[in-house]
C-alpha atoms as a PDB file:
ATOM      1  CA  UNK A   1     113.340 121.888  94.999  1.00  0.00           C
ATOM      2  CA  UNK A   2     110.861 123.598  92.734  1.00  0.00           C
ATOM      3  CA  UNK A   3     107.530 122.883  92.157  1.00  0.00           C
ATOM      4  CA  UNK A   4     105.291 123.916  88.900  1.00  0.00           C
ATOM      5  CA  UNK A   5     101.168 124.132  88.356  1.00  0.00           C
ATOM      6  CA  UNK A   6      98.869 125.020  85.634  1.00  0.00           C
ATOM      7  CA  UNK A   7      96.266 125.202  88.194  1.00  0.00           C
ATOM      8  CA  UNK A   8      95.044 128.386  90.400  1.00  0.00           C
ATOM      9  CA  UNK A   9      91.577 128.208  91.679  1.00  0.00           C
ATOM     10  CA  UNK A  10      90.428 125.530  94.113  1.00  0.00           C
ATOM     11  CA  UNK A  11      86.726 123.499  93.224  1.00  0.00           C
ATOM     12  CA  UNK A  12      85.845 121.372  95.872  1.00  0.00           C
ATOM     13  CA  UNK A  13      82.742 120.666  94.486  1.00  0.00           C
ATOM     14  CA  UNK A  14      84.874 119.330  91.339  1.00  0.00           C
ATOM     15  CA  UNK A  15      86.662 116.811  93.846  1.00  0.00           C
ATOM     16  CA  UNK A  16      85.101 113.341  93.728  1.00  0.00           C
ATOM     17  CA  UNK A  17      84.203 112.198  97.436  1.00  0.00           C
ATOM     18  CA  UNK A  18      86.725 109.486  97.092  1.00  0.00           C
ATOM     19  CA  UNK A  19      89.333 111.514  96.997  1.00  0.00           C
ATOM     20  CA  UNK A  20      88.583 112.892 100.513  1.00  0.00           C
ATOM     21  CA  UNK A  21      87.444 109.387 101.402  1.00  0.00           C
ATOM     22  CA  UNK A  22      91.022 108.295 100.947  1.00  0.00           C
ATOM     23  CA  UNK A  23      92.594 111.537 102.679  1.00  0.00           C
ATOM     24  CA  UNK A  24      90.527 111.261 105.929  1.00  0.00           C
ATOM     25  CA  UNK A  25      92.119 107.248 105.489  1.00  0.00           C
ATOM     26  CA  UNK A  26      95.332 108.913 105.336  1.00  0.00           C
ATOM     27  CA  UNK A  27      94.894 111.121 108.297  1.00  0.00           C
ATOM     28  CA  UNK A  28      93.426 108.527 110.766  1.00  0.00           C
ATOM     29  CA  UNK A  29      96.424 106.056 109.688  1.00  0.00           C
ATOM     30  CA  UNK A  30      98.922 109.431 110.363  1.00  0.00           C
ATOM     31  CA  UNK A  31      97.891 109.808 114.145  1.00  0.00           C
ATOM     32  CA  UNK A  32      97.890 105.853 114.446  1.00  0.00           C
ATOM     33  CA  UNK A  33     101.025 104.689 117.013  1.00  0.00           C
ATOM     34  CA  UNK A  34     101.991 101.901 114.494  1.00  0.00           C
ATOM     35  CA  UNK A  35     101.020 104.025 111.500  1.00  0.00           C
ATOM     36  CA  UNK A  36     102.190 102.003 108.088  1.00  0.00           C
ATOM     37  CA  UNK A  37     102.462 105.678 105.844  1.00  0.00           C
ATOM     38  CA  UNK A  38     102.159 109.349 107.354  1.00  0.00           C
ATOM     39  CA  UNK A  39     100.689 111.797 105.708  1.00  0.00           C
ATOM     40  CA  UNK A  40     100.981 114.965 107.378  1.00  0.00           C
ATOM     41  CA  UNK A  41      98.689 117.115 104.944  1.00  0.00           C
ATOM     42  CA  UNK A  42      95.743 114.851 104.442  1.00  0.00           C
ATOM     43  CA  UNK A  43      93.605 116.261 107.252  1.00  0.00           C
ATOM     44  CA  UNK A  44      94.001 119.969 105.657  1.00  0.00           C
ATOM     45  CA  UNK A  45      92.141 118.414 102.689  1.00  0.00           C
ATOM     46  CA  UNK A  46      89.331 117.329 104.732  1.00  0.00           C
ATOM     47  CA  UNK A  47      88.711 120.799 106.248  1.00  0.00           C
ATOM     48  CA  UNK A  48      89.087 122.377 102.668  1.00  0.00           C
ATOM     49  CA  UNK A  49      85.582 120.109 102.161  1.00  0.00           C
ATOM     50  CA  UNK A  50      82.560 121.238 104.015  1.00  0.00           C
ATOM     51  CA  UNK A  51      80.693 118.124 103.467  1.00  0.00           C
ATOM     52  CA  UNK A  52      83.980 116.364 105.242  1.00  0.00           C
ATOM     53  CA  UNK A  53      83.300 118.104 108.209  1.00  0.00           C
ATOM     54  CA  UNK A  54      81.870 115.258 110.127  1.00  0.00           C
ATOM     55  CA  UNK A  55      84.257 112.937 108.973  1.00  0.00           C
ATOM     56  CA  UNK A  56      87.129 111.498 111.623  1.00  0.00           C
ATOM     57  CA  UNK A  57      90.350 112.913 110.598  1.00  0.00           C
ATOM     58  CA  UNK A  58      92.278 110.751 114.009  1.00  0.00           C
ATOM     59  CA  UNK A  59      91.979 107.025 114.619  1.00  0.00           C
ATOM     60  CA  UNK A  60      90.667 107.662 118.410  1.00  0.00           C
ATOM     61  CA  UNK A  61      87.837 109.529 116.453  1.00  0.00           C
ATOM     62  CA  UNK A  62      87.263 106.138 115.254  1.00  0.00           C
ATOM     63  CA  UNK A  63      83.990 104.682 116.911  1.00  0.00           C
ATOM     64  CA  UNK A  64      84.941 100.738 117.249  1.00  0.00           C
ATOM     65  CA  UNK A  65      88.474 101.486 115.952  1.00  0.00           C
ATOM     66  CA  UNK A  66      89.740  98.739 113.259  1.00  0.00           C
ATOM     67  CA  UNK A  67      86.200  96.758 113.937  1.00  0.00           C
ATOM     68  CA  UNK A  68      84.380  99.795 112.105  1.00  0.00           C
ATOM     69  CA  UNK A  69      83.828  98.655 107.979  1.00  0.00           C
ATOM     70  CA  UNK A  70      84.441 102.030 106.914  1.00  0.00           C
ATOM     71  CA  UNK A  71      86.745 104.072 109.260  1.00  0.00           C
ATOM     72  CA  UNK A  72      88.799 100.865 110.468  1.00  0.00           C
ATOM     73  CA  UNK A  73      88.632  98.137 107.972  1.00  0.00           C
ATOM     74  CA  UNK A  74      88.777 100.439 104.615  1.00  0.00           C
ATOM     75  CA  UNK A  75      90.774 103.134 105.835  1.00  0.00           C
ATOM     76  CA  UNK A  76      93.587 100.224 107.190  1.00  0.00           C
ATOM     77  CA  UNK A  77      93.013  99.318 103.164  1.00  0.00           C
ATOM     78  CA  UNK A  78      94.059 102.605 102.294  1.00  0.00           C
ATOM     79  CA  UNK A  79      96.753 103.045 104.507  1.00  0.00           C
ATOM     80  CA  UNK A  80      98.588  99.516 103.714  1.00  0.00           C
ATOM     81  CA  UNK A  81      97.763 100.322  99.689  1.00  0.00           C
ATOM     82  CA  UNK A  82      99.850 103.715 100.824  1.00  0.00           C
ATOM     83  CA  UNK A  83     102.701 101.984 101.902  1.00  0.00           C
ATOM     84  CA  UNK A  84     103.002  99.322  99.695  1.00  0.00           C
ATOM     85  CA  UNK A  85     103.175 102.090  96.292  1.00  0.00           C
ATOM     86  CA  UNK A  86     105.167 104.219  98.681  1.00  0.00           C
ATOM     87  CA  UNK A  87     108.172 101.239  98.946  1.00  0.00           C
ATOM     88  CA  UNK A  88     107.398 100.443  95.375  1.00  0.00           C
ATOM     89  CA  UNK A  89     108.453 103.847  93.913  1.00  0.00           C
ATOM     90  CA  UNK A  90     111.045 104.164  96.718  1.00  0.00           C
ATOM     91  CA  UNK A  91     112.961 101.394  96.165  1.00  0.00           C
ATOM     92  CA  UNK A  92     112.786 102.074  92.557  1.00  0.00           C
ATOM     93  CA  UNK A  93     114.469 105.448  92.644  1.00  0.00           C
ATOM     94  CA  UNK A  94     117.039 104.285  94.762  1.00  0.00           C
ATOM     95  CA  UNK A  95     117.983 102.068  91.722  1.00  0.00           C
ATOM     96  CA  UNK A  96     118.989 105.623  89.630  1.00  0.00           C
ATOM     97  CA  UNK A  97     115.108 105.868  88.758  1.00  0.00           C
ATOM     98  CA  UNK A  98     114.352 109.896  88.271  1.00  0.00           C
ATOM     99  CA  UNK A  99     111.296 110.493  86.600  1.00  0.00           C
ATOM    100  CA  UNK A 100     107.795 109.537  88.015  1.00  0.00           C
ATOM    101  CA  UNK A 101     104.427 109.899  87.235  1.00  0.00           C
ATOM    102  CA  UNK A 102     100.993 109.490  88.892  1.00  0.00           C
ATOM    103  CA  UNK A 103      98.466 108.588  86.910  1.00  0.00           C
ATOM    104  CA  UNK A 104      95.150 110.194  88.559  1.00  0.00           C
ATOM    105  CA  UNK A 105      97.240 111.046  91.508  1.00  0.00           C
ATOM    106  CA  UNK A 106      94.488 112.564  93.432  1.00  0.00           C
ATOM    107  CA  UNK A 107      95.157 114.729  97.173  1.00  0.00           C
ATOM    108  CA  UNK A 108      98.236 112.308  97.435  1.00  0.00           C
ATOM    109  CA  UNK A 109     101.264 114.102  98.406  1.00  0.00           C
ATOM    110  CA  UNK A 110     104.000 111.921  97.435  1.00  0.00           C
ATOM    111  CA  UNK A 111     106.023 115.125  96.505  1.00  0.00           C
ATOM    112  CA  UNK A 112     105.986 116.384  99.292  1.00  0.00           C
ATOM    113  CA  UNK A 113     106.037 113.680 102.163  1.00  0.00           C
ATOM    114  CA  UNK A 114     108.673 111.348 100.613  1.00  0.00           C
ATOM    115  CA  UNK A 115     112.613 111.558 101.228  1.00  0.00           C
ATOM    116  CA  UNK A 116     113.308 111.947  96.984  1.00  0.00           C
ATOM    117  CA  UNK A 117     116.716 111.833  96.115  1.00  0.00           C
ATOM    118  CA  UNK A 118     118.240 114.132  94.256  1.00  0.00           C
ATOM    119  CA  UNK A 119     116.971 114.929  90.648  1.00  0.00           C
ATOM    120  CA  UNK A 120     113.793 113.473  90.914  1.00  0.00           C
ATOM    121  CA  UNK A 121     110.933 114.668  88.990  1.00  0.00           C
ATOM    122  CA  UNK A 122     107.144 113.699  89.844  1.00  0.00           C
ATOM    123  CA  UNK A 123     104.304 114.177  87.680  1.00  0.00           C
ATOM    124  CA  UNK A 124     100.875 114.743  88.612  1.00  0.00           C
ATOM    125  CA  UNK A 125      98.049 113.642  86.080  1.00  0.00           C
ATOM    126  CA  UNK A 126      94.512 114.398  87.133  1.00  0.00           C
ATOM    127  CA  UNK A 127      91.459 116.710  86.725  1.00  0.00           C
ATOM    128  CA  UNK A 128      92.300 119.876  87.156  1.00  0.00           C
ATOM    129  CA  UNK A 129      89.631 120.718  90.396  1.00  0.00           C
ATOM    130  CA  UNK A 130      91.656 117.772  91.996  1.00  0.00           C
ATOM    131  CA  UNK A 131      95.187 119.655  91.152  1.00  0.00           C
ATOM    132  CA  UNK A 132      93.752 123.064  91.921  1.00  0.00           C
ATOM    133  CA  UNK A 133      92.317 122.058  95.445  1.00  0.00           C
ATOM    134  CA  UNK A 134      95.385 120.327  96.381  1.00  0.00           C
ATOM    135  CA  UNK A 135      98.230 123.147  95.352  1.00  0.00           C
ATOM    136  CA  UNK A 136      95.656 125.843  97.252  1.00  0.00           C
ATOM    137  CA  UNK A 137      96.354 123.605 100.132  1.00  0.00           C
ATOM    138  CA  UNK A 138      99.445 122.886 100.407  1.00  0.00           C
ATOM    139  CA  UNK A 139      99.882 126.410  99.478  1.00  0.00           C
ATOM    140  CA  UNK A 140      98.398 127.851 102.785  1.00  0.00           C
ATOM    141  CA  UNK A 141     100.345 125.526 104.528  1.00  0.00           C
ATOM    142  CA  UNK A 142     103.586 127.098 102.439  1.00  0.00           C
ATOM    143  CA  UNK A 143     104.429 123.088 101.969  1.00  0.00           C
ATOM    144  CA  UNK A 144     107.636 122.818 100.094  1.00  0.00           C
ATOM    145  CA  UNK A 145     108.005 119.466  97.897  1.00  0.00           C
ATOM    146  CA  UNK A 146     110.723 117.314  98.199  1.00  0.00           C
ATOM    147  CA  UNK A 147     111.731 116.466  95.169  1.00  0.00           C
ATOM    148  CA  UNK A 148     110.613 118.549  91.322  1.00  0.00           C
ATOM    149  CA  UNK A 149     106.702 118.523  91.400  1.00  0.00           C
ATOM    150  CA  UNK A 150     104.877 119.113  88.218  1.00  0.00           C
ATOM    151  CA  UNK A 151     101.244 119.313  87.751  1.00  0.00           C
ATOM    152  CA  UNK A 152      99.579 118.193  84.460  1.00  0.00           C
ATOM    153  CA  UNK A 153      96.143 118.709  83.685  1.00  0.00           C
ATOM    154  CA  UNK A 154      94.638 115.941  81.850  1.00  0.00           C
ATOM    155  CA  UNK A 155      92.032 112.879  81.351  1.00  0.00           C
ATOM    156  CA  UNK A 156      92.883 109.432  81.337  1.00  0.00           C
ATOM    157  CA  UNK A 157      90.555 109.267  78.999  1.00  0.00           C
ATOM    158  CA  UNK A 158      91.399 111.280  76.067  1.00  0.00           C
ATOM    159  CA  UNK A 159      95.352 112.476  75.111  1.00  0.00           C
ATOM    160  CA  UNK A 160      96.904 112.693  78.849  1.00  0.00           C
ATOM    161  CA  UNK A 161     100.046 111.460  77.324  1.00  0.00           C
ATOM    162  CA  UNK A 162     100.310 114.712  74.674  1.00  0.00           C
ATOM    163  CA  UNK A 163      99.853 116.771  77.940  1.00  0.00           C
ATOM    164  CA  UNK A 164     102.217 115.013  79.774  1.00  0.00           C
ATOM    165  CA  UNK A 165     105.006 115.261  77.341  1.00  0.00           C
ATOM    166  CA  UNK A 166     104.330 118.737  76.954  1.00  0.00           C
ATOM    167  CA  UNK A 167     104.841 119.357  80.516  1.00  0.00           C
ATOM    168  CA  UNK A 168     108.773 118.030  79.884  1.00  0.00           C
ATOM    169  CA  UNK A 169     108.303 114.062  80.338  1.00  0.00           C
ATOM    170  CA  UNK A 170     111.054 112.312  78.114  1.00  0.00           C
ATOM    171  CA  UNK A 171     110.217 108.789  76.991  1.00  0.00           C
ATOM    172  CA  UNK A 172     113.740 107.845  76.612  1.00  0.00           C
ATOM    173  CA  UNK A 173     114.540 107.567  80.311  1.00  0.00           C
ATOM    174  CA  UNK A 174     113.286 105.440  82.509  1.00  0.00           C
ATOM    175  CA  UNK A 175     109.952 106.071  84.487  1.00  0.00           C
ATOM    176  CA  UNK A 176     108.291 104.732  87.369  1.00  0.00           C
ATOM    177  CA  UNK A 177     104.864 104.734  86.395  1.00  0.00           C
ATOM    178  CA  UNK A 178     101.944 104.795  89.316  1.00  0.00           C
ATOM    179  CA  UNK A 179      98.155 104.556  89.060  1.00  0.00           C
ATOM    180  CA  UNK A 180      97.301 103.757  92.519  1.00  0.00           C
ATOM    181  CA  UNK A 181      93.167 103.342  92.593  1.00  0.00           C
ATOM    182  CA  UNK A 182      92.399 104.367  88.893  1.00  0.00           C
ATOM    183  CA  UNK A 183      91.739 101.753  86.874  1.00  0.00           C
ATOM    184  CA  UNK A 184      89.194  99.788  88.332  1.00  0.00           C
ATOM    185  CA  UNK A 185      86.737 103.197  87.877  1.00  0.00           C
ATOM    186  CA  UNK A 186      87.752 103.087  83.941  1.00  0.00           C
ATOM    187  CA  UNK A 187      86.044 101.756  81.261  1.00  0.00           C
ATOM    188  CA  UNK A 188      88.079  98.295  80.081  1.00  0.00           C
ATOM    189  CA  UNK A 189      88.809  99.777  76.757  1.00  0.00           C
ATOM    190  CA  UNK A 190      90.164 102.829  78.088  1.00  0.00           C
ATOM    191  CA  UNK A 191      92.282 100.649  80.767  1.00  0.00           C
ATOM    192  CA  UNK A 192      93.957  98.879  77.818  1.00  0.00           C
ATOM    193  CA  UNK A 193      94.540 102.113  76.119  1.00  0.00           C
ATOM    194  CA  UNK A 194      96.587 103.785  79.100  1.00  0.00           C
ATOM    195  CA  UNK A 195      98.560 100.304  79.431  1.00  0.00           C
ATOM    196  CA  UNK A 196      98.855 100.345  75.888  1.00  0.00           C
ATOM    197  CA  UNK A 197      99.969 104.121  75.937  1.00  0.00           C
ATOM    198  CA  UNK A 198     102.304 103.341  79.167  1.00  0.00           C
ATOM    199  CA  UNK A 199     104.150 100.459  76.969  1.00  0.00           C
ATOM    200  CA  UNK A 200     104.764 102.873  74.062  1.00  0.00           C
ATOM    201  CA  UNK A 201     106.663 105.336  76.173  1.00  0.00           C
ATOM    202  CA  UNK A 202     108.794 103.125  78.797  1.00  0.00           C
ATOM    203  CA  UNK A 203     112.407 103.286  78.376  1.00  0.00           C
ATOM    204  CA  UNK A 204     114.163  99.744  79.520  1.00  0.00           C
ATOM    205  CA  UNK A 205     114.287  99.997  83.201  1.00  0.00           C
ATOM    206  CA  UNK A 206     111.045 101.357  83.794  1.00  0.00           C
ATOM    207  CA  UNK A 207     108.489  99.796  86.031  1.00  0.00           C
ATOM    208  CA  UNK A 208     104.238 100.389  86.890  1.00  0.00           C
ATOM    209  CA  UNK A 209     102.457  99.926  89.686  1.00  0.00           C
ATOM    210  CA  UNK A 210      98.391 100.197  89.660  1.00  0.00           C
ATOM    211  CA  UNK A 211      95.367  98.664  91.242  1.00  0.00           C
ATOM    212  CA  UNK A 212      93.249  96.350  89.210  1.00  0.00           C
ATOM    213  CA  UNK A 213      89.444  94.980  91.089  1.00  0.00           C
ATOM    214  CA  UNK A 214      88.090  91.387  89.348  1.00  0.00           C
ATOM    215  CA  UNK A 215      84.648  90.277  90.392  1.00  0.00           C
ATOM    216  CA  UNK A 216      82.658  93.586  90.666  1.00  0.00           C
ATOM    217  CA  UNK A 217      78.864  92.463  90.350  1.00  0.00           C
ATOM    218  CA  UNK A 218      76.807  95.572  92.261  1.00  0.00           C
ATOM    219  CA  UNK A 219      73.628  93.443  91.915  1.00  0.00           C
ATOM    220  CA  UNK A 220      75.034  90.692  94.722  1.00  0.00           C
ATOM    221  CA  UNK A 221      77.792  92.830  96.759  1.00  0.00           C
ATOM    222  CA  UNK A 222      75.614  95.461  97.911  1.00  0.00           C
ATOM    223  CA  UNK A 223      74.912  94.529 100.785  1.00  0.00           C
ATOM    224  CA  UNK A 224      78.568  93.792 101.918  1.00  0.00           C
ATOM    225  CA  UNK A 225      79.769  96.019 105.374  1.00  0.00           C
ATOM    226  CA  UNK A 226      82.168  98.080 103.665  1.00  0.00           C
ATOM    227  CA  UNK A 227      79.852  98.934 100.696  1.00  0.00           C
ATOM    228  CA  UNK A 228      76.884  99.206 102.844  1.00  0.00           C
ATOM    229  CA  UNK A 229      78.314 101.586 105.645  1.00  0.00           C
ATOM    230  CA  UNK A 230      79.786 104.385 103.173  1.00  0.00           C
ATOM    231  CA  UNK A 231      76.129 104.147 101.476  1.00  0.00           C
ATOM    232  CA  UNK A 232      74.117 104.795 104.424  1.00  0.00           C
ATOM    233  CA  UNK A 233      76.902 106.408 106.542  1.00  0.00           C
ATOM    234  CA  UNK A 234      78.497 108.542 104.099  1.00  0.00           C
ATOM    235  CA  UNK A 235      75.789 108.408 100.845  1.00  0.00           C
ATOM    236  CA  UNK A 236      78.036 107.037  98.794  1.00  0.00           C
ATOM    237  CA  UNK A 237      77.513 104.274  96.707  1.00  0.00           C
ATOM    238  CA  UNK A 238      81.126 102.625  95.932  1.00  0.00           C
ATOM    239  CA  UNK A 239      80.281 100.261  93.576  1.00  0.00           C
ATOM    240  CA  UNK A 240      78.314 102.086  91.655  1.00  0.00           C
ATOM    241  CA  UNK A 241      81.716 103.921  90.483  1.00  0.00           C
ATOM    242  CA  UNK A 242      83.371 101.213  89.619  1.00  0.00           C
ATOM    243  CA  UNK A 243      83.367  99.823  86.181  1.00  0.00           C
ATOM    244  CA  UNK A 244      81.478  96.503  85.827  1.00  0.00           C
ATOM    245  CA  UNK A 245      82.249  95.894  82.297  1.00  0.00           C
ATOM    246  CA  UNK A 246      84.195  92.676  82.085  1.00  0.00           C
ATOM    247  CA  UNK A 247      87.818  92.926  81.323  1.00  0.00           C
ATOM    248  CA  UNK A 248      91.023  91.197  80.324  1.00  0.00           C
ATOM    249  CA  UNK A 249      93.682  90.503  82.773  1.00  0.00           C
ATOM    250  CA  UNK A 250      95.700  93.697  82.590  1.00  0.00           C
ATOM    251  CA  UNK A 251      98.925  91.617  84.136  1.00  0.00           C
ATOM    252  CA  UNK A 252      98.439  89.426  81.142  1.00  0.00           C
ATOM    253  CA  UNK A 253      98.094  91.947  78.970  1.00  0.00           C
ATOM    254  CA  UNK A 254     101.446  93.691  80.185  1.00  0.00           C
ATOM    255  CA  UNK A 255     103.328  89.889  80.235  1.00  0.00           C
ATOM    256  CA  UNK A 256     102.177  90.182  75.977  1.00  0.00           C
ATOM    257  CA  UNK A 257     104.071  93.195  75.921  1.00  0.00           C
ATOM    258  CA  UNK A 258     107.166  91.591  77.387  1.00  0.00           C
ATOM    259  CA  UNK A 259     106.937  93.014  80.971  1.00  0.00           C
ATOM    260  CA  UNK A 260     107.188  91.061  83.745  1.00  0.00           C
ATOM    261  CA  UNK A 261     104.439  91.493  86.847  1.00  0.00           C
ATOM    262  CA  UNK A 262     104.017  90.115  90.622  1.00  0.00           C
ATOM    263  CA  UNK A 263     100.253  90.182  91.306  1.00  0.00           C
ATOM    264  CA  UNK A 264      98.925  90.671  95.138  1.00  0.00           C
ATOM    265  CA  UNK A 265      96.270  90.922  97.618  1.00  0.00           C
ATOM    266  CA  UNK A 266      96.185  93.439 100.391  1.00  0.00           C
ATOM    267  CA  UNK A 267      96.700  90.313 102.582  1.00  0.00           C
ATOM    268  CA  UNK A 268      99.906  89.447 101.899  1.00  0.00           C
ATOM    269  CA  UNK A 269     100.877  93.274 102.830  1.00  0.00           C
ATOM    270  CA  UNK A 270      98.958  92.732 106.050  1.00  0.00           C
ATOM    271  CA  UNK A 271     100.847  89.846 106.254  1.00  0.00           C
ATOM    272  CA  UNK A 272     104.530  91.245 105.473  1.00  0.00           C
ATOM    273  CA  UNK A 273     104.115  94.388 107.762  1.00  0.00           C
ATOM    274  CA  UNK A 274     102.187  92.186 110.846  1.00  0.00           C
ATOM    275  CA  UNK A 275      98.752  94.180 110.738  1.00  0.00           C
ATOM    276  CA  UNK A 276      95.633  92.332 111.617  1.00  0.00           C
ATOM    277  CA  UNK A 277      93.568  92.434 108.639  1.00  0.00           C
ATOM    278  CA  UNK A 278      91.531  88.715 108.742  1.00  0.00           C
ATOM    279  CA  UNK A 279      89.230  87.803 105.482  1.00  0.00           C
ATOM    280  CA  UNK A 280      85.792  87.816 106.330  1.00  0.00           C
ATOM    281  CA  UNK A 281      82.914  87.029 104.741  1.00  0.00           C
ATOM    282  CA  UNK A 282      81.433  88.851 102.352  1.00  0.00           C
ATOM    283  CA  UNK A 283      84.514  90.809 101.882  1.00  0.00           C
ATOM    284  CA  UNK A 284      84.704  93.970  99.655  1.00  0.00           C
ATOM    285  CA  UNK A 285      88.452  93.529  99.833  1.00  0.00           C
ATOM    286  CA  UNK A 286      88.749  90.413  98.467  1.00  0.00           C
ATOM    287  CA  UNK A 287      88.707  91.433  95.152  1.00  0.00           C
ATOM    288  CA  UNK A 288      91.423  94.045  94.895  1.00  0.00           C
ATOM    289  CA  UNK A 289      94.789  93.376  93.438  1.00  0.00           C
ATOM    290  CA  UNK A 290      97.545  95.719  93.468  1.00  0.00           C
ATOM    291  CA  UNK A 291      99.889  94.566  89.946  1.00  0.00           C
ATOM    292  CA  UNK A 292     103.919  95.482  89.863  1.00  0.00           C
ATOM    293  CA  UNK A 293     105.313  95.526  86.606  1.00  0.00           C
ATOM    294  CA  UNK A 294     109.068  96.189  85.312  1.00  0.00           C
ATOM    295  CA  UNK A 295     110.589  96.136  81.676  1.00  0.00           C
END
């Protein structure tokens, strides 16, 4: 396997705290007995970030275990979120698939912890303080990806796609297209432009998988457990990064373009893989839904 990067120097202070919020998920999930996704470098990540350092990185670090909003509930959000975009892109390249790309792909390590078949190709798209922290990582751990691993630095928000091309993405075959917690932080015009930009350069076969929130109103859901405990237990205020801004159904949007789309909640993974994940009230979950799409 090879693996390419036009990144060098690591800037931690360039990573956004969700990034490592989602990593430490990743670790406590790894060391879990009935773990749903292992990720074997996300801890490394966390003690690349001094303001991590207090963080749990195993679930029996875990004070109240899958009772706790932040470390239990959120991180068991993460980890099933994980899996189900893990089987998604799986089972897709075992159809002949080859060439994959992850739109703000974060410290995920897909490369590199997945069993790729041969000839695949996966592209990273993200800031480039995100790329650089994660290749100086896996670098001191001398991790070897698994399948062709290209970094691309780019924003979702201006020409990513010019970028990506450049770094040798071909339109003509098919793609498997991931964006796994990106859109609901963009504005709604931008997240019709990278659909929009996604339709114009998917080959027949090709499928998307993203995350899309409904219902974000920061005035009223403050005060719900999940959003309250990373406030005053980690200082960060979640919905304040998400984008408010009403927005058209993105599914919809993609069904107009002539793809077709399944549309679900976290629940119903609970519910396929038997993990105890109840709705409760006030429920910061509630509004996520994770949209598969295929052309």
């Amino acid at each position: 396997m090879t693996e390419t990067s036009s990144t060098s120097t690591p800037d931690v202070m360039g990573v956004g705290l969700t990034a490592f919020l989602v990593a430490a998920a990743r670790a406590i999930e790894t060391s879990r007995p009935d773990a749903l996704s292992r990720d074997e470098y996300a801890e490394y990540f966390l003690r690349a970030a001094p303001g991590c350092v207090d963080w749990p990185r195993r679930y029996d670090e875990v004070p109240g275990g899958d009772a706790d909003p932040l470390w239990g509930r959120l991180a068991r959000f993460f980890a099933l979120r994980t899996r189900a975009f893990d089987d998604f892109v799986l089972d897709t390249v075992a159809d002949g698939c080859r060439q994959v790309v992850m739109l703000g792909a974060g410290l995920d390590t897909r490369a590199n912890r997945l069993a790729w078949p041969e000839g695949c190709t996966v592209f990273e798209v993200d800031q480039p303080e995100v790329l650089a922290l994660k290749q100086s990582v896996l670098d001191g751990l001398s991790a070897v990806p698994r399948a062709t691993r290209v970094a691309v630095t780019a924003d979702l928000r201006h020409d990513w796609i010019g970028a990506l091309t450049a770094a040798g993405f071909d339109p003509t075959r098919p793609t498997a297209w991931l964006s796994e917690g990106v859109m609901p932080y963009l504005a709604p015009a931008v997240e019709q432009e990278v659909l929009a930009v996604i339709d114009a350069h998917s080959a027949s076969g090709s499928v998307l998988g993203f995350e899309a929130k409904i219902g974000i109103d920061p005035d009223t859901q403050q005060h719900y457990p999940i959003y309250a405990a990373a406030r005053e237990r980690l200082d960060m205020n979640l919905l304040a990064l998400f984008n408010a801004e009403p927005r058209t159904d993105p599914a919809a949007d993609l069904e107009t373009r002539g793809w077709s789309t399944d549309v679900h909640t976290v629940f119903h993974f609970a519910e396929r893989h038997g993990v105890a994940l109840p709705r409760v009230p006030d429920d910061a979950l509630a509004d996520n839904r994770w949209v598969f799409a295929s052309r």
